[in-house]
C-alpha atoms as a PDB file:
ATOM      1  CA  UNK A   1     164.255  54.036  72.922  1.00  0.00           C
ATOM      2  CA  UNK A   2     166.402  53.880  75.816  1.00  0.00           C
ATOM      3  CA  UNK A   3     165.187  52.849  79.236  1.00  0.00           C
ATOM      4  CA  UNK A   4     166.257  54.522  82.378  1.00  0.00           C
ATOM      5  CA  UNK A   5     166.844  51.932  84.930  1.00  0.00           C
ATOM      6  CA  UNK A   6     164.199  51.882  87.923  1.00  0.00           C
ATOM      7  CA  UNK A   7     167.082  52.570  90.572  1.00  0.00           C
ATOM      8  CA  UNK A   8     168.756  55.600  88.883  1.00  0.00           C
ATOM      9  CA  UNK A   9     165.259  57.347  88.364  1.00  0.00           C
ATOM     10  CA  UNK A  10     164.453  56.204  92.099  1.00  0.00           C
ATOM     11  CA  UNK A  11     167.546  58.132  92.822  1.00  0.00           C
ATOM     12  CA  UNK A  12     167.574  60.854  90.854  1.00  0.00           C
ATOM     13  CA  UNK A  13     163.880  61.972  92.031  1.00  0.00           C
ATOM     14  CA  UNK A  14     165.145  61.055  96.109  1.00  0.00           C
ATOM     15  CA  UNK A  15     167.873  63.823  95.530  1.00  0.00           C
ATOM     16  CA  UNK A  16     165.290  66.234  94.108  1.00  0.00           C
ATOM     17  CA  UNK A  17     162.612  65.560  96.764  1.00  0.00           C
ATOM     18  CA  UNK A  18     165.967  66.092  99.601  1.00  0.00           C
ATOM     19  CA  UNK A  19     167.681  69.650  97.616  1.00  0.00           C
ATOM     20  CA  UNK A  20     167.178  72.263  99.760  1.00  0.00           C
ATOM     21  CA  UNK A  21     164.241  74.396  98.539  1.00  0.00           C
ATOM     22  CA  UNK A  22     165.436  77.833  97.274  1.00  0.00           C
ATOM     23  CA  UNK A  23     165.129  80.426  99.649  1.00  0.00           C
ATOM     24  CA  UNK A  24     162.207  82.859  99.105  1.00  0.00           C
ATOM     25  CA  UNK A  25     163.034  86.804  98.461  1.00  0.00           C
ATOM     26  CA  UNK A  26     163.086  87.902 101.908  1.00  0.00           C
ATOM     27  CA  UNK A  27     160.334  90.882 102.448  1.00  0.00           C
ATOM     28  CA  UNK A  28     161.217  94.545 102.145  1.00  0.00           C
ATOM     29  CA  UNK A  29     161.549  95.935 105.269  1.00  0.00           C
ATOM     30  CA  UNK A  30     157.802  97.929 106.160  1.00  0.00           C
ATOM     31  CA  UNK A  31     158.228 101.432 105.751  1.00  0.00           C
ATOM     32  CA  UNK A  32     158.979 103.021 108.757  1.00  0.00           C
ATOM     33  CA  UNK A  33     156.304 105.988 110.074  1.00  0.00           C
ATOM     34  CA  UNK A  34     156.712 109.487 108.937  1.00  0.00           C
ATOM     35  CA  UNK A  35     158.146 111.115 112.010  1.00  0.00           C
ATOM     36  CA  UNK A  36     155.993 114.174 113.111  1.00  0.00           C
ATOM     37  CA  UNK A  37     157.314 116.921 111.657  1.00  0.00           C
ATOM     38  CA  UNK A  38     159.592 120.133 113.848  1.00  0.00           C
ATOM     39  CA  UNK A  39     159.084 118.162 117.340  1.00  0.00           C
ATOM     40  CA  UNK A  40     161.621 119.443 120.142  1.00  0.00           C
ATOM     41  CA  UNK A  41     162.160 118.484 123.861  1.00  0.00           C
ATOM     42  CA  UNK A  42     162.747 121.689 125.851  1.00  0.00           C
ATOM     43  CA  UNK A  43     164.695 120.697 128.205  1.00  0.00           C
ATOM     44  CA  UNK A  44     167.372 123.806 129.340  1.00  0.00           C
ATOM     45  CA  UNK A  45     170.015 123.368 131.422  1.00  0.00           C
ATOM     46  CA  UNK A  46     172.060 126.427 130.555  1.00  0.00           C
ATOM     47  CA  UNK A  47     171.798 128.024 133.703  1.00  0.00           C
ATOM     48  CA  UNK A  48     169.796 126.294 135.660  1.00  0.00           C
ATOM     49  CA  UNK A  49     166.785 127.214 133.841  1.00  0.00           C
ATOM     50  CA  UNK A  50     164.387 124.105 131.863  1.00  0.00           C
ATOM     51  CA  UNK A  51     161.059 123.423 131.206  1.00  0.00           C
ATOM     52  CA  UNK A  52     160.785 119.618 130.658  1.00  0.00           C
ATOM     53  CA  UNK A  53     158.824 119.662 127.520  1.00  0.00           C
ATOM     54  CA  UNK A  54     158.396 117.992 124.296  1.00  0.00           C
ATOM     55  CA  UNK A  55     156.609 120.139 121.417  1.00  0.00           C
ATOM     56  CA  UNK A  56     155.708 119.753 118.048  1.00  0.00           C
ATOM     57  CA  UNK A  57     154.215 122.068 114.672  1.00  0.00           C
ATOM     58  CA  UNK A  58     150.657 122.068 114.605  1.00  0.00           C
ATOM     59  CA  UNK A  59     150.439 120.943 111.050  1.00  0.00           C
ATOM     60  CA  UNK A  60     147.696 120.905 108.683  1.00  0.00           C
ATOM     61  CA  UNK A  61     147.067 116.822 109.667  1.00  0.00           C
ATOM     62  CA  UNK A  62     146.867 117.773 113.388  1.00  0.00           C
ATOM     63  CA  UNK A  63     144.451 120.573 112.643  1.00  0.00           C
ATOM     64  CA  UNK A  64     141.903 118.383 111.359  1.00  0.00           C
ATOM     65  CA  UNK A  65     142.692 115.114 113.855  1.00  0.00           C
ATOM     66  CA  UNK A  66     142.250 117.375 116.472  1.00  0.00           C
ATOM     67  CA  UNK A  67     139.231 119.441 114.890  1.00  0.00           C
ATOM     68  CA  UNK A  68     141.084 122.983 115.134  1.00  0.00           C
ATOM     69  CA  UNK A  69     140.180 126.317 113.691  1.00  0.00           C
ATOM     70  CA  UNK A  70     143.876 127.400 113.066  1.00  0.00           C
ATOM     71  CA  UNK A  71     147.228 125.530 112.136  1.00  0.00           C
ATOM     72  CA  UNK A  72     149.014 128.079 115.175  1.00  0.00           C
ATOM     73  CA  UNK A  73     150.464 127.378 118.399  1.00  0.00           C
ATOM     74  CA  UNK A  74     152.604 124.772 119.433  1.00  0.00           C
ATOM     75  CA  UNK A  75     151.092 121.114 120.401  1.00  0.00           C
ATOM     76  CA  UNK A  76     152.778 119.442 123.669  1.00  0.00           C
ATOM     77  CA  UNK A  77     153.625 115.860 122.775  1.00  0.00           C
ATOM     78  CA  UNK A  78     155.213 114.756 126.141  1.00  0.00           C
ATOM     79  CA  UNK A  79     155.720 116.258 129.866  1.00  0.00           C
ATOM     80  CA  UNK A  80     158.339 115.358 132.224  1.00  0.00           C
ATOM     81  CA  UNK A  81     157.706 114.235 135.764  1.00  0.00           C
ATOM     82  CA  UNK A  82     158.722 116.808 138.183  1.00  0.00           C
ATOM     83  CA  UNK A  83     159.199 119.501 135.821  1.00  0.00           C
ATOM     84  CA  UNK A  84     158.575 122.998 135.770  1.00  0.00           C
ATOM     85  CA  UNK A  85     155.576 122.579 132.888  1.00  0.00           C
ATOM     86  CA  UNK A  86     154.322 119.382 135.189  1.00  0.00           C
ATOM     87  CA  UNK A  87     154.158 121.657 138.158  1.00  0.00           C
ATOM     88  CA  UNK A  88     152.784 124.280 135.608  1.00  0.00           C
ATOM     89  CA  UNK A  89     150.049 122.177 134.815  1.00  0.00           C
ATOM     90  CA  UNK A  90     150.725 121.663 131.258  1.00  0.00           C
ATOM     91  CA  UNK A  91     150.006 118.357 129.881  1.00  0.00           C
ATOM     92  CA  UNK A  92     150.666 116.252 126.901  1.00  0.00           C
ATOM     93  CA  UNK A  93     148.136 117.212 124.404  1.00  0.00           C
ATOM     94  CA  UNK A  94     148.125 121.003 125.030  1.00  0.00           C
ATOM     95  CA  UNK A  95     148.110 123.717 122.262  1.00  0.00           C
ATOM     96  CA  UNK A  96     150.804 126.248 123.937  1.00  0.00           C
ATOM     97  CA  UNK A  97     149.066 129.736 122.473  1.00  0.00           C
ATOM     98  CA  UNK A  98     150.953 132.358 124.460  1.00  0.00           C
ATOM     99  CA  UNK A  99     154.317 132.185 126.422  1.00  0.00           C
ATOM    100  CA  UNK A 100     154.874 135.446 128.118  1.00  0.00           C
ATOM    101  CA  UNK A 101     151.770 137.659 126.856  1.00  0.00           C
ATOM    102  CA  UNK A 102     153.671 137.103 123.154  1.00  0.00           C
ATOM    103  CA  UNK A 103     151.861 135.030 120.435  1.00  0.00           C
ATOM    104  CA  UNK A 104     153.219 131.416 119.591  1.00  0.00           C
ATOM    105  CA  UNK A 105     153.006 130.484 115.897  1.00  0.00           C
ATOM    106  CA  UNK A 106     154.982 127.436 115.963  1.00  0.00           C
ATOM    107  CA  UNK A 107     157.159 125.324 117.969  1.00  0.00           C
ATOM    108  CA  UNK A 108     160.619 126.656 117.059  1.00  0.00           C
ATOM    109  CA  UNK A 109     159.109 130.464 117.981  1.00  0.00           C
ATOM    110  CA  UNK A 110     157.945 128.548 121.629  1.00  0.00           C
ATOM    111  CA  UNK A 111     161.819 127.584 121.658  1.00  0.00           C
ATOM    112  CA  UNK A 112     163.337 131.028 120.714  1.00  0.00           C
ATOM    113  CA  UNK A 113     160.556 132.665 123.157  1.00  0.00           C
ATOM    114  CA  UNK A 114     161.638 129.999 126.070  1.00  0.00           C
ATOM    115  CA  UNK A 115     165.417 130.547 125.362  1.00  0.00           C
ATOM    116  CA  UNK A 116     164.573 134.240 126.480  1.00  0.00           C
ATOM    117  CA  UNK A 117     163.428 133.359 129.852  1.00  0.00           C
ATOM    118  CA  UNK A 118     165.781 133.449 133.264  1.00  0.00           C
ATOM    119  CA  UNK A 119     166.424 131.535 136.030  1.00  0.00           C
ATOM    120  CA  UNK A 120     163.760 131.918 139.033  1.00  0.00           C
ATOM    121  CA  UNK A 121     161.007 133.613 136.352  1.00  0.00           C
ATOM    122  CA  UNK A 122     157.301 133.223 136.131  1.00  0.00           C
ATOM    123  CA  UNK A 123     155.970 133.457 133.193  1.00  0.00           C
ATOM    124  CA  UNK A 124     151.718 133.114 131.864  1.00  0.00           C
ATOM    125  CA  UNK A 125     151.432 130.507 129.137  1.00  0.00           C
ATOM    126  CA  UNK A 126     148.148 130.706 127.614  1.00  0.00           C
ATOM    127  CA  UNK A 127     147.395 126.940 126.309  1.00  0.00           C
ATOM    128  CA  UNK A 128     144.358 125.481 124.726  1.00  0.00           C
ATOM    129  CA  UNK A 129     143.058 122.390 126.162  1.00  0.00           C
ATOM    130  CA  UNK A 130     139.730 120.267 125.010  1.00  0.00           C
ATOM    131  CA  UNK A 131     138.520 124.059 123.538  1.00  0.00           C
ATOM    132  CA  UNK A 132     138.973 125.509 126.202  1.00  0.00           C
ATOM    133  CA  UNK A 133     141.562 128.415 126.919  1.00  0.00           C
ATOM    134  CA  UNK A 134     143.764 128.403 129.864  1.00  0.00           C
ATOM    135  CA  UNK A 135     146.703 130.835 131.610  1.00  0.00           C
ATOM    136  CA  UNK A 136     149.195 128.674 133.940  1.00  0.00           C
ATOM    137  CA  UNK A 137     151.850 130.019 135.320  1.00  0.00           C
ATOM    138  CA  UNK A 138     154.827 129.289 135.076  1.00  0.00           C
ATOM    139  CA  UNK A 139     157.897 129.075 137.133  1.00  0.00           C
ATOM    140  CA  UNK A 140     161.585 127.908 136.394  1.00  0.00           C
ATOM    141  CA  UNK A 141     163.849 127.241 138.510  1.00  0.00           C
ATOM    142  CA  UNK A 142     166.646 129.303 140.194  1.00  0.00           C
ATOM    143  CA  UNK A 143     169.935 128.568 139.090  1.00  0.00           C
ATOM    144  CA  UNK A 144     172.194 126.040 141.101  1.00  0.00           C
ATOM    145  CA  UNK A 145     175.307 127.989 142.588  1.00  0.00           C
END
């Protein structure tokens, strides 16, 4: 049987203990959120006109989150300061029912319904809020010359 000599094993088990250890997998990334599905910002400038509104679907999930009879109407995610729908009243977390006396189903009928609208209007927008139902009025802005 061969012996090893004491200083080459010393060695040998010095470079092992000094190797860099191997790098570990690196983690998939998480999985990013589902992004709420349909959302638009209203915000018109063709004209003059704009509301200063972000919407989104009421889906099937927000129905029951937010205890709901219906999966209708159009749910307002965000409202910008300043804007016609701030002056309105409207505020984030509002079911927009009615724009105009006309029935809003979702939130890209609320777009084609706003697109309608002109400069220096004022409209009733029927909203939901807490259970509740609401009529604001609301008026857009004259055009700039």
């Amino acid at each position: 049987m061969s012996r090893v000599p004491l200083w080459l094993l010393a060695c040998l088990t010095l470079l092992g203990a000094a190797a860099p250890a191997r790098a570990a997998r690196p983690a998939p990334p998480p999985a990013a959120a589902p992004e709420p599905p349909h959302d638009h910002t209203i915000f018109f400038s063709s004209g003059g006109s704009w509301l200063g509104i972000s919407i989104a679907d009421i889906t099937g999930e927000r129905v029951r989150e937010l205890k709901l009879k219906e999966e209708t109407g159009a749910e307002v995610r965000a409202v910008m300061p300043g804007s016609p729908a701030e002056e309105a009243g409207i505020l984030a977390g509002d079911r927009i029912l009615e724009l105009d006396r006309t029935h809003v189903n979702s939130s890209e009928e609320f777009s084609r319904l706003a697109r309608k609208l002109k400069d220096g209007e004022s409209v009733i927008v029927r909203i939901s809020r807490e259970g509740r139902s609401l009529y604001l009025t609301l008026r857009l802005p004259q055009a700039s010359k």
